[in-house]
N, C-alpha and C. Protein backbone atom coordinates (compact mmCIF):
# COMPACT_ATOMS: atom_id res chain seq x y z
N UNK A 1 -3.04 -2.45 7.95
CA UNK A 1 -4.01 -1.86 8.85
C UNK A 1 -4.95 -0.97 8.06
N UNK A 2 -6.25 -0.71 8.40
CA UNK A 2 -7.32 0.11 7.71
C UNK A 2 -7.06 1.45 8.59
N UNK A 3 -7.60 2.30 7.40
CA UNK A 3 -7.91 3.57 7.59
C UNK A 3 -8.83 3.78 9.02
N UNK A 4 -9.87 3.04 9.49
CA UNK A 4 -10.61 3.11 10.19
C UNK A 4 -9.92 2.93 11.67
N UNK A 5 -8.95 1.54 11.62
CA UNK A 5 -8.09 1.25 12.50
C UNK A 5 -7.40 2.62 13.31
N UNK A 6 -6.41 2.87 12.38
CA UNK A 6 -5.96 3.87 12.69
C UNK A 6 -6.28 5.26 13.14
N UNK A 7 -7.52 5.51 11.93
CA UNK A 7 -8.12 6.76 12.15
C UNK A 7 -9.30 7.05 14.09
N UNK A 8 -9.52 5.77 14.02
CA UNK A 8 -10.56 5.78 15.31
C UNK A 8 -9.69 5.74 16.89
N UNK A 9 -10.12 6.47 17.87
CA UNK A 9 -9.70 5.76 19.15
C UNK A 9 -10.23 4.44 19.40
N UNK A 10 -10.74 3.98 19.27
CA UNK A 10 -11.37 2.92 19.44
C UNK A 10 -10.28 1.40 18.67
N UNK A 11 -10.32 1.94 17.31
CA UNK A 11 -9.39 1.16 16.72
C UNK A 11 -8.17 1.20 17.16
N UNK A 12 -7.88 2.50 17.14
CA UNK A 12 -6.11 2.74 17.64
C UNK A 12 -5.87 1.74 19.18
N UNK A 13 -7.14 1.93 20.00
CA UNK A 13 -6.87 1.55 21.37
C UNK A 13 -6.95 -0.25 21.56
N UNK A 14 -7.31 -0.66 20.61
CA UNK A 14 -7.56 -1.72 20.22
C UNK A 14 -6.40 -2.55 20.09
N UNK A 15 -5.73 -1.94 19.01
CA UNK A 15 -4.26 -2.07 18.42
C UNK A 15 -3.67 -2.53 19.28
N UNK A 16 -3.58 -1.19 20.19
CA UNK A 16 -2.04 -0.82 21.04
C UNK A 16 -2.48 -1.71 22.06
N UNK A 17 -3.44 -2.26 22.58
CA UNK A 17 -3.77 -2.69 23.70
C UNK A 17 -3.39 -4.26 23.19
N UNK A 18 -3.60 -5.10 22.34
CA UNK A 18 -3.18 -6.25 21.63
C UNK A 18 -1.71 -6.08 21.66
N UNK A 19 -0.98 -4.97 21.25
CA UNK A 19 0.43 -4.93 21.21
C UNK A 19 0.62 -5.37 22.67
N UNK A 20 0.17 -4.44 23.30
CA UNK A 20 1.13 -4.27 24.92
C UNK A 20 0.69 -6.01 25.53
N UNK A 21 -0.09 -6.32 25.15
CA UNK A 21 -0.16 -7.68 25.99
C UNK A 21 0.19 -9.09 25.34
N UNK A 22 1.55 -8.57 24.26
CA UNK A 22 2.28 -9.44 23.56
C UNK A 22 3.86 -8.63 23.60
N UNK A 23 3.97 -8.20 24.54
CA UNK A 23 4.97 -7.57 24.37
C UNK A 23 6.41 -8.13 23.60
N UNK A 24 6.97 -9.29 23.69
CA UNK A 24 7.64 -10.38 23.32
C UNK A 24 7.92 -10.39 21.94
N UNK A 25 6.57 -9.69 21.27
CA UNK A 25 6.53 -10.15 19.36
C UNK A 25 6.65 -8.88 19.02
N UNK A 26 6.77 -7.91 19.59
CA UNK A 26 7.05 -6.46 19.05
C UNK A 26 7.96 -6.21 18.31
N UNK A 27 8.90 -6.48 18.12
CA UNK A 27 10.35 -7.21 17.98
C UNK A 27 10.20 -7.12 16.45
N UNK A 28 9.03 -8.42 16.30
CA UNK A 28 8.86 -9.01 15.59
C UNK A 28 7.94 -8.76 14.78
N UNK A 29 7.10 -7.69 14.80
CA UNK A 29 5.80 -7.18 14.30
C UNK A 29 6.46 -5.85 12.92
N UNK A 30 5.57 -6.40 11.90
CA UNK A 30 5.50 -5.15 10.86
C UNK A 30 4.06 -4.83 10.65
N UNK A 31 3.49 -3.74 10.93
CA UNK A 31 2.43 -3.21 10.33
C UNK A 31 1.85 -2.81 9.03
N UNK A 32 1.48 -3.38 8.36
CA UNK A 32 1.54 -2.81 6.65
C UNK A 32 0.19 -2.10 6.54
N UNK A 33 0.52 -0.28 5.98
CA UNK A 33 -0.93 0.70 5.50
C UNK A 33 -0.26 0.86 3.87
N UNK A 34 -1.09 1.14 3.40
CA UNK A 34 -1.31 1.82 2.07
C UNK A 34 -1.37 3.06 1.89
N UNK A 35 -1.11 3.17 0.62
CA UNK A 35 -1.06 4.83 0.31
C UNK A 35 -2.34 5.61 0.83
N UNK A 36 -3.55 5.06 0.64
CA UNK A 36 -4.47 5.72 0.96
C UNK A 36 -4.53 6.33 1.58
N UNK A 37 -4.27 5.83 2.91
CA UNK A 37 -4.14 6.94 3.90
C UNK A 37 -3.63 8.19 4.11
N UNK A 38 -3.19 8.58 2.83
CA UNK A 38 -2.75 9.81 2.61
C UNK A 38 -3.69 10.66 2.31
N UNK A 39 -5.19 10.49 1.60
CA UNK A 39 -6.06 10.80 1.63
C UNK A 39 -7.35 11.25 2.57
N UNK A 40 -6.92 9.56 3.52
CA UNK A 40 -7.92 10.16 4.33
C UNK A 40 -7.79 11.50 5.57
N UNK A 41 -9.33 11.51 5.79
CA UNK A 41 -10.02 12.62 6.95
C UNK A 41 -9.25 13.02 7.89
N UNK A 42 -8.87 11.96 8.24
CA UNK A 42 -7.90 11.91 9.85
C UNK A 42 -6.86 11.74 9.63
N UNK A 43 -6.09 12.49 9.09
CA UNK A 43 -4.60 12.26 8.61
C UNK A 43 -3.83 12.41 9.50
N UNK A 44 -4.28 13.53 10.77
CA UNK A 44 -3.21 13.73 12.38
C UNK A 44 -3.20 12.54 12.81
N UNK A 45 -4.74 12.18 13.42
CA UNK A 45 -4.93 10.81 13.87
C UNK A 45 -4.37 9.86 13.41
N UNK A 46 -4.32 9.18 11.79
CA UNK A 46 -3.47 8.34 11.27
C UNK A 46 -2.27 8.51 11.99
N UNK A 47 -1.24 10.11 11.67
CA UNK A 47 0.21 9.79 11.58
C UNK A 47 0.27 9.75 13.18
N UNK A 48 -0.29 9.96 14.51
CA UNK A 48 -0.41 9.92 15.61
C UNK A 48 -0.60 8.41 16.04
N UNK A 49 -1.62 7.76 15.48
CA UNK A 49 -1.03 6.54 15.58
C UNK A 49 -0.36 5.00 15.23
N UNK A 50 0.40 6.00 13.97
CA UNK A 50 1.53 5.45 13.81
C UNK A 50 2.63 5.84 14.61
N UNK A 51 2.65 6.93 15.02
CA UNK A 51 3.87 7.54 15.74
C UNK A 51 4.02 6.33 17.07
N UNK A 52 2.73 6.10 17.70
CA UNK A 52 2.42 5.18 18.77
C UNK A 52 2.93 3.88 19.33
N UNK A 53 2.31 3.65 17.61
CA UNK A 53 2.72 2.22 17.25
C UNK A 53 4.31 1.96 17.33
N UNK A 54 5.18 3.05 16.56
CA UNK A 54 6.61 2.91 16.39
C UNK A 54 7.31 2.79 17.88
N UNK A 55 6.64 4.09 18.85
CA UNK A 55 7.23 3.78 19.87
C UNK A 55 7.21 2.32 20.75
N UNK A 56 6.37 2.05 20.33
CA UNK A 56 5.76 0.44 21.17
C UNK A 56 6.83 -0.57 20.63
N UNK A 57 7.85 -0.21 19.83
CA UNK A 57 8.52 -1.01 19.22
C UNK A 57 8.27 -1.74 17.71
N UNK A 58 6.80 -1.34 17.66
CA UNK A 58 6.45 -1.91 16.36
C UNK A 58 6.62 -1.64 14.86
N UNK A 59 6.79 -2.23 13.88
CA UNK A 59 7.66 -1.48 12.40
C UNK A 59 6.37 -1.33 12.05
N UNK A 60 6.69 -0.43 10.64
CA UNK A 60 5.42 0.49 9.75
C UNK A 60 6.07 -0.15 8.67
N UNK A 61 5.20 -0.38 8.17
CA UNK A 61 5.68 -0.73 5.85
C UNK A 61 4.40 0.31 5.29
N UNK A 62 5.21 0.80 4.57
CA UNK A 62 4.27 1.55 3.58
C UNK A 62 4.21 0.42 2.29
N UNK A 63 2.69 0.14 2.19
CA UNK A 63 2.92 -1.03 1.21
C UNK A 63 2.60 -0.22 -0.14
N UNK A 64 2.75 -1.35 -1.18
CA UNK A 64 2.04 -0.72 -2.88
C UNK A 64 2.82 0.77 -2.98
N UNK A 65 4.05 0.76 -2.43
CA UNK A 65 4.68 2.32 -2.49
C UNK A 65 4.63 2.89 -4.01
N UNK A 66 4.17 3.87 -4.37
CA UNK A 66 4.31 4.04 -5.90
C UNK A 66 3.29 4.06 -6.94
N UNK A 67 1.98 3.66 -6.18
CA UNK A 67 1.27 3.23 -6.90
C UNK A 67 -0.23 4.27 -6.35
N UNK A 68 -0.04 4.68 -5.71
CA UNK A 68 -1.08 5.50 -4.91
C UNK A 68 -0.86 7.05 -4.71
N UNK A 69 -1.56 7.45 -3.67
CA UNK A 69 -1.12 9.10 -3.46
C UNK A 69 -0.43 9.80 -2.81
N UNK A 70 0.82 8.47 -2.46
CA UNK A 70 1.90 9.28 -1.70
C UNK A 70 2.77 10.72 -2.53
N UNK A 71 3.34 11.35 -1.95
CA UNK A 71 4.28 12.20 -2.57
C UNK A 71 4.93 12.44 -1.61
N UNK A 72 6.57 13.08 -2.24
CA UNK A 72 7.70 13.60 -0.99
C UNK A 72 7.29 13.77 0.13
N UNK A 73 6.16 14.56 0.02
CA UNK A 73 6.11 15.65 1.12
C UNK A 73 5.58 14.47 2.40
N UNK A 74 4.51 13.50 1.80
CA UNK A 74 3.93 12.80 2.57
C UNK A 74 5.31 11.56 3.48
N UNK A 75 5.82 11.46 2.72
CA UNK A 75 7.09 10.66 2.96
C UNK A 75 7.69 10.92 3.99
N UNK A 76 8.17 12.85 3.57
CA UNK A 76 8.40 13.43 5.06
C UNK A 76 7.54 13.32 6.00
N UNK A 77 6.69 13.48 6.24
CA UNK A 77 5.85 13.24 7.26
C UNK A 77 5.34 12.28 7.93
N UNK A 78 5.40 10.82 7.42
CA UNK A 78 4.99 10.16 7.53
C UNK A 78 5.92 9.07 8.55
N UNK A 79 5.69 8.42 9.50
CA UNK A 79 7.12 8.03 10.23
C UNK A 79 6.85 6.35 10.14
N UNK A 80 7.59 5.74 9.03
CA UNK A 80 8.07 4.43 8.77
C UNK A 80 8.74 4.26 8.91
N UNK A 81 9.20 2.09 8.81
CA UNK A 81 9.92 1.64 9.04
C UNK A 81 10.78 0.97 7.53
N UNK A 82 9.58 0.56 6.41
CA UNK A 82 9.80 0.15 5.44
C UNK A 82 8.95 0.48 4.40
N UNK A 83 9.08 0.60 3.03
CA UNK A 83 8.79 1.03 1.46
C UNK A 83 8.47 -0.49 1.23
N UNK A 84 7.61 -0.64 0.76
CA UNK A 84 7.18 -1.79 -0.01
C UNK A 84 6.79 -1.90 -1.74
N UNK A 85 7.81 -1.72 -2.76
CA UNK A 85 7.60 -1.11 -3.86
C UNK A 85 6.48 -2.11 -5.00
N UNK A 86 5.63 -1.76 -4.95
CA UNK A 86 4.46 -2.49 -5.95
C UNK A 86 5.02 -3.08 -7.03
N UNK A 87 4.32 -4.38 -7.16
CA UNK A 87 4.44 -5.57 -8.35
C UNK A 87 4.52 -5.00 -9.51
N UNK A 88 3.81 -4.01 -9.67
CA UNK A 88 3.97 -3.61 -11.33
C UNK A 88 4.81 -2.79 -11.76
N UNK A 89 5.66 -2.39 -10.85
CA UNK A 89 7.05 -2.04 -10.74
C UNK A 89 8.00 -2.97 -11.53
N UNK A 90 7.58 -3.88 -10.40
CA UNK A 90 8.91 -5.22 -10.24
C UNK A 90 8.62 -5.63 -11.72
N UNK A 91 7.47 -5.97 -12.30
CA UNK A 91 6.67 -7.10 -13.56
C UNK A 91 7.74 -6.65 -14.53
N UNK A 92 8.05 -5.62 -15.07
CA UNK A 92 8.51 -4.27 -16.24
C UNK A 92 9.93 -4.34 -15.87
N UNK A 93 10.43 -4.35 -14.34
CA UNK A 93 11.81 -4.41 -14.80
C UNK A 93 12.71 -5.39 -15.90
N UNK A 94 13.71 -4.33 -16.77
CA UNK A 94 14.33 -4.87 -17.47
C UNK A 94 13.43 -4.76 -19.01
N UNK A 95 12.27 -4.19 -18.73
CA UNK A 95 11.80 -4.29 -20.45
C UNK A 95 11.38 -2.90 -20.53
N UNK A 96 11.52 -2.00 -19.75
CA UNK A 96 10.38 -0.57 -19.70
C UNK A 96 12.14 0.08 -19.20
N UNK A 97 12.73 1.14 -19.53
CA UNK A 97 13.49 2.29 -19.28
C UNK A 97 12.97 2.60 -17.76
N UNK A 98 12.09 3.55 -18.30
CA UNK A 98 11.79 3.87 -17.40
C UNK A 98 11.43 3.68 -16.05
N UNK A 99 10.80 2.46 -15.89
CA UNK A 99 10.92 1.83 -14.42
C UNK A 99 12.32 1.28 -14.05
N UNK A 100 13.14 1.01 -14.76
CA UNK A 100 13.92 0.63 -13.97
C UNK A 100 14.74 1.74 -13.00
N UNK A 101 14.66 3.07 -14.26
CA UNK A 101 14.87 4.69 -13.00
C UNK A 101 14.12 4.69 -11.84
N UNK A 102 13.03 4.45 -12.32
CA UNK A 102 12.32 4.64 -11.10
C UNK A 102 12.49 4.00 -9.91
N UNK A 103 12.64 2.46 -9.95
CA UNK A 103 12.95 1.26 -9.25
C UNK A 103 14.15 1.82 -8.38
N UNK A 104 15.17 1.96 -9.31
CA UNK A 104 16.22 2.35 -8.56
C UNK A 104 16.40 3.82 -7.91
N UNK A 105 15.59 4.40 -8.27
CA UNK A 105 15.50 6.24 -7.59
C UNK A 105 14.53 5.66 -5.96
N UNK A 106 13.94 4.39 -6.47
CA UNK A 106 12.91 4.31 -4.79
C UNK A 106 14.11 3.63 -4.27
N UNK A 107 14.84 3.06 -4.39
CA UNK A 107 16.04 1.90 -3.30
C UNK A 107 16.49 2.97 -3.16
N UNK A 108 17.25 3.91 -3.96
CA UNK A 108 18.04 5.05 -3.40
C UNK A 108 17.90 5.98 -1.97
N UNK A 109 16.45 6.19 -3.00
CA UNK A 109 15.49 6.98 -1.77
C UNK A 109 15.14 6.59 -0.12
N UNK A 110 15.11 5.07 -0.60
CA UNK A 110 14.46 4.59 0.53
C UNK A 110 16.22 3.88 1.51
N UNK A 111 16.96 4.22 1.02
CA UNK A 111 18.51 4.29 1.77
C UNK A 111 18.66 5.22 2.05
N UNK A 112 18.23 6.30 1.41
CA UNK A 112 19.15 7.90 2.00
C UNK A 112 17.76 8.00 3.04
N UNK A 113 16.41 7.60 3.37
CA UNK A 113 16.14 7.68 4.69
C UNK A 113 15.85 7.30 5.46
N UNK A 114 16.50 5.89 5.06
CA UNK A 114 17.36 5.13 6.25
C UNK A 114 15.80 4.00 6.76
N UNK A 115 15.45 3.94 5.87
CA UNK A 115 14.25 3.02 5.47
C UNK A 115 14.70 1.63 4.85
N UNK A 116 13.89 0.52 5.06
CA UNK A 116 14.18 -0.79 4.46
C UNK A 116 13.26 -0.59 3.03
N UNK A 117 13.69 -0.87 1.80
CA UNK A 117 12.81 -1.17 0.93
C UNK A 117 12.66 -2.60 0.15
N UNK A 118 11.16 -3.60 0.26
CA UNK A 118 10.88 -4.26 -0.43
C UNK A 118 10.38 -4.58 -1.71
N UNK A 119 10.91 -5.02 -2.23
CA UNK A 119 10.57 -5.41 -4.03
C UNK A 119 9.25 -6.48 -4.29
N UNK A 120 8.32 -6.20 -4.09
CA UNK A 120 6.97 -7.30 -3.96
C UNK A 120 6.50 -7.46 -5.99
N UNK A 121 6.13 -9.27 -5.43
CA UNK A 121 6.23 -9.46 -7.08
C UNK A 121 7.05 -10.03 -7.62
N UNK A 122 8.45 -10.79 -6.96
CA UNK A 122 9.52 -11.20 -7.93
C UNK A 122 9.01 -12.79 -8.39
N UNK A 123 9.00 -12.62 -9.66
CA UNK A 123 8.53 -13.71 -10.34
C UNK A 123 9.47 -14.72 -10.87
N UNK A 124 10.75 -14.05 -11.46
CA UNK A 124 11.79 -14.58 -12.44
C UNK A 124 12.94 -14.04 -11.45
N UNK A 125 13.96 -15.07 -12.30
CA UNK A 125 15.35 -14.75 -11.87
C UNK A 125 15.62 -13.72 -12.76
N UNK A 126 15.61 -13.55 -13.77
CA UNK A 126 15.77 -11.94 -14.16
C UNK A 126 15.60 -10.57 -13.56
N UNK A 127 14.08 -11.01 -12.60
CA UNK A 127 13.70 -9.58 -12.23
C UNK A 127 14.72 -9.61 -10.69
N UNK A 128 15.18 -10.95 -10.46
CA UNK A 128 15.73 -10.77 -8.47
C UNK A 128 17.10 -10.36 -9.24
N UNK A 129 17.75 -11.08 -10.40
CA UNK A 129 18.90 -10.59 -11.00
C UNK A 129 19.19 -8.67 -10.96
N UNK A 130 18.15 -8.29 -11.47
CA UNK A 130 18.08 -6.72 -11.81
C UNK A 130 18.32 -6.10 -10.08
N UNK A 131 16.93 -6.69 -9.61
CA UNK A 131 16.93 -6.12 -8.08
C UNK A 131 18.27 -6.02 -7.27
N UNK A 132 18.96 -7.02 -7.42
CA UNK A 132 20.29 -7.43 -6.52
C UNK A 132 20.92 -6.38 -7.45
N UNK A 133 20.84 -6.52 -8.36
CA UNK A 133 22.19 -5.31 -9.59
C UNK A 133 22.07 -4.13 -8.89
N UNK A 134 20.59 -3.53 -8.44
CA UNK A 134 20.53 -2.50 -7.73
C UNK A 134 20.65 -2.24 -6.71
N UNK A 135 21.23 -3.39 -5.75
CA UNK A 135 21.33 -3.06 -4.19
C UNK A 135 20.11 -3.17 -3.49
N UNK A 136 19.42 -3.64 -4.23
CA UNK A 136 17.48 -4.43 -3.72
C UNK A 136 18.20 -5.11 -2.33
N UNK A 137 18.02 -5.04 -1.23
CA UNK A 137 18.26 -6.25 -0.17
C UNK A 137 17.56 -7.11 0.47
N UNK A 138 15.88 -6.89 -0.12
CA UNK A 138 14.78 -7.48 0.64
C UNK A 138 14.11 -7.67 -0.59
N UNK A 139 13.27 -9.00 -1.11
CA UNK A 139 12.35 -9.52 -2.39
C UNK A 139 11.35 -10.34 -1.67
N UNK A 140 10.32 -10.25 -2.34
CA UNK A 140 9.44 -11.20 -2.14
C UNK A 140 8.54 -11.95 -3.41
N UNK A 141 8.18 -12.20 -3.57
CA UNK A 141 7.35 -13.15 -4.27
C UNK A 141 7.17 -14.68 -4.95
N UNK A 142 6.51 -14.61 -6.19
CA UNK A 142 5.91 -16.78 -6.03
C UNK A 142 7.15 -17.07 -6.92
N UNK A 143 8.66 -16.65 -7.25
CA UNK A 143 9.67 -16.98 -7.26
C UNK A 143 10.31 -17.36 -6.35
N UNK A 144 10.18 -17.50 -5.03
CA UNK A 144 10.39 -18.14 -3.91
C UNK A 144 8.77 -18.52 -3.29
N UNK A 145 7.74 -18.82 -3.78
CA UNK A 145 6.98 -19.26 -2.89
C UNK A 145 5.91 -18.63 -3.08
N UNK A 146 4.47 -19.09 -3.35
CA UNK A 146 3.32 -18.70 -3.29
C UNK A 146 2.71 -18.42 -1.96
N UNK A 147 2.24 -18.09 -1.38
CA UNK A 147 1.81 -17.49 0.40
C UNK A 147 1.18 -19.01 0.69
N UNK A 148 1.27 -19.04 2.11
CA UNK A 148 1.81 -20.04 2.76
C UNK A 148 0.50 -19.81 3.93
N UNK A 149 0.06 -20.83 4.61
CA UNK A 149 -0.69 -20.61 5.70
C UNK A 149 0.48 -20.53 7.05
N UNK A 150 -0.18 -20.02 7.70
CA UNK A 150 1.12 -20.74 9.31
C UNK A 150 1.60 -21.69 9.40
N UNK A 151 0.66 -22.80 9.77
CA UNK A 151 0.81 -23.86 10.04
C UNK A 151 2.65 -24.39 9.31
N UNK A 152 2.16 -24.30 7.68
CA UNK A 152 2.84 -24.52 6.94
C UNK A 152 4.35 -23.69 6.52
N UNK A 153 4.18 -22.25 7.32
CA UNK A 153 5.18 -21.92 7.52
C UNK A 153 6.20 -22.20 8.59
N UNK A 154 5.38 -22.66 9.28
CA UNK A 154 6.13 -23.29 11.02
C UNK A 154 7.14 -24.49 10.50
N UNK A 155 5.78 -25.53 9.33
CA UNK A 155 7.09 -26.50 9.28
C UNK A 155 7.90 -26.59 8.00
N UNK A 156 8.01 -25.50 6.75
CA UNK A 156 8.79 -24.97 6.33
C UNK A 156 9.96 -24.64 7.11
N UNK A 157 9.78 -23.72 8.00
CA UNK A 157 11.00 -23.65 9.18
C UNK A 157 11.76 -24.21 9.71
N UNK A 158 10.74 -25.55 10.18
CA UNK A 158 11.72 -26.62 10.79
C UNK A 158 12.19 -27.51 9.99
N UNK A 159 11.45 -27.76 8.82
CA UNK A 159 12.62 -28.47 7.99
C UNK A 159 14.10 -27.79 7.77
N UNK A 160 13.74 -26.73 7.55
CA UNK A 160 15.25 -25.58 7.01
C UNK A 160 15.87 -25.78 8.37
N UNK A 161 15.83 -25.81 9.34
CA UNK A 161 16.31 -25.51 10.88
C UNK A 161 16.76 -27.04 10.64
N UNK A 162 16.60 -28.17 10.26
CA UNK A 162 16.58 -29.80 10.86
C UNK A 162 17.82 -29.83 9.30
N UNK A 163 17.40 -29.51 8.29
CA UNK A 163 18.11 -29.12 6.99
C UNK A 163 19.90 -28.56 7.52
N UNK A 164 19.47 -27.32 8.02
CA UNK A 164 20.88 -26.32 8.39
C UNK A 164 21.86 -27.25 9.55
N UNK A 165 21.19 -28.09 10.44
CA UNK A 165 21.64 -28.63 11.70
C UNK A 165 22.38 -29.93 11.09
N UNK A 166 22.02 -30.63 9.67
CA UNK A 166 23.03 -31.93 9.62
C UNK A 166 24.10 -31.98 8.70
C-alpha cells in the first residue's frame, strides 16, 4: 500500500470500503507497506489506518524489513501482522558473519512479538538450508518459483490439488 493510500481519507476510505464488500477474503488478505512510512507526514493517519485495517480482519507485512527507517521504537508502535526481511539479507547468508546475526536477531525478534517473519529472496538451497537452521518458517523466492500471474497460479493449484488427490 502507498503512503498516499494510507495517509489520505479518501484513500483510507477507499481501502476499507473494497475490504467490507469482500468480506469473505479478509481471511485471506495481507497488506504489504514499507519502511517509508515511517517517515512520512501523516504518521497518526498511517498507524490509524492500519489499526483499521487490522480490525477488519486484514494482515499488515512490513515489507524490505531492515533495509529502511524502521527502528525499535517504530516497531513498537506500529501494529503488524508480519516482518518481511529484505533479499539482501537473505543473498549474504552464510558468507557475511554478520548478517547471519542479524538474520537471526530479526526471526528472534519477530517471535518474541508474536509476528510472522518472511525471508524474501531465497535463491539456493543453501540459503533455505541456513533459514530452516534458524527456525525461518516462511521463504519465498525464484528457488521455488519466479512470480506467477493468477491465472497461472489458479492452475498451479489445481494441478497440486489433482497431484495430492491420486
Amino acid at each position: 500500500l502507498s503512503e498516499v493510500t494510507l495517509a489520505t481519507n479518501t484513500g483510507r476510505e477507499a481501502l476499507i470500503s473494497a475490504v467490507a464488500r469482500h468480506p469473505e477474503l479478509r481471511p485471506h488478505l495481507t497488506f504489504e507497506v514499507t519502511e517509508d512510512i515511517f517517515i512520512a507526514r501523516a504518521g497518526r493517519t498511517i498507524q490509524d489506518s492500519i489499526s483499521t485495517l487490522r480490525l477488519a480482519g486484514v494482515r499488515i507485512s512490513l515489507d524490505d524489513f531492515g533495509t529502511g527507517f524502521a527502528s525499535l521504537k517504530h516497531l513498537q508502535e506500529l501494529e503488524f501482522d508480519e516482518l518481511k526481511l529484505d533479499t539482501g539479507f537473505v543473498r549474504k547468508l552464510g558468507q557475511d558473519r554478520a548478517t547471519d546475526i542479524l538474520v537471526k536477531t530479526c526471526l528472534d525478534l519477530g517471535r518474541g512479538l508474536g509476528v510472522s517473519v518472511v525471508a524474501e529472496g531465497v535463491e539456493t538451497q543453501t540459503q533455505l538450508d541456513i533459514l530452516r537452521g534458524m527456525g525461518c518458517p516462511i521463504v519465498q523466492g525464484y528457488y521455488f518459483s519466479a512470480a506467477v500471474s493468477f491465472q497461472d497460479t489458479i492452475d498451479l493449484l489445481k494441478k497440486d490439488a489433482a497431484t495430492a488427490a491420486a
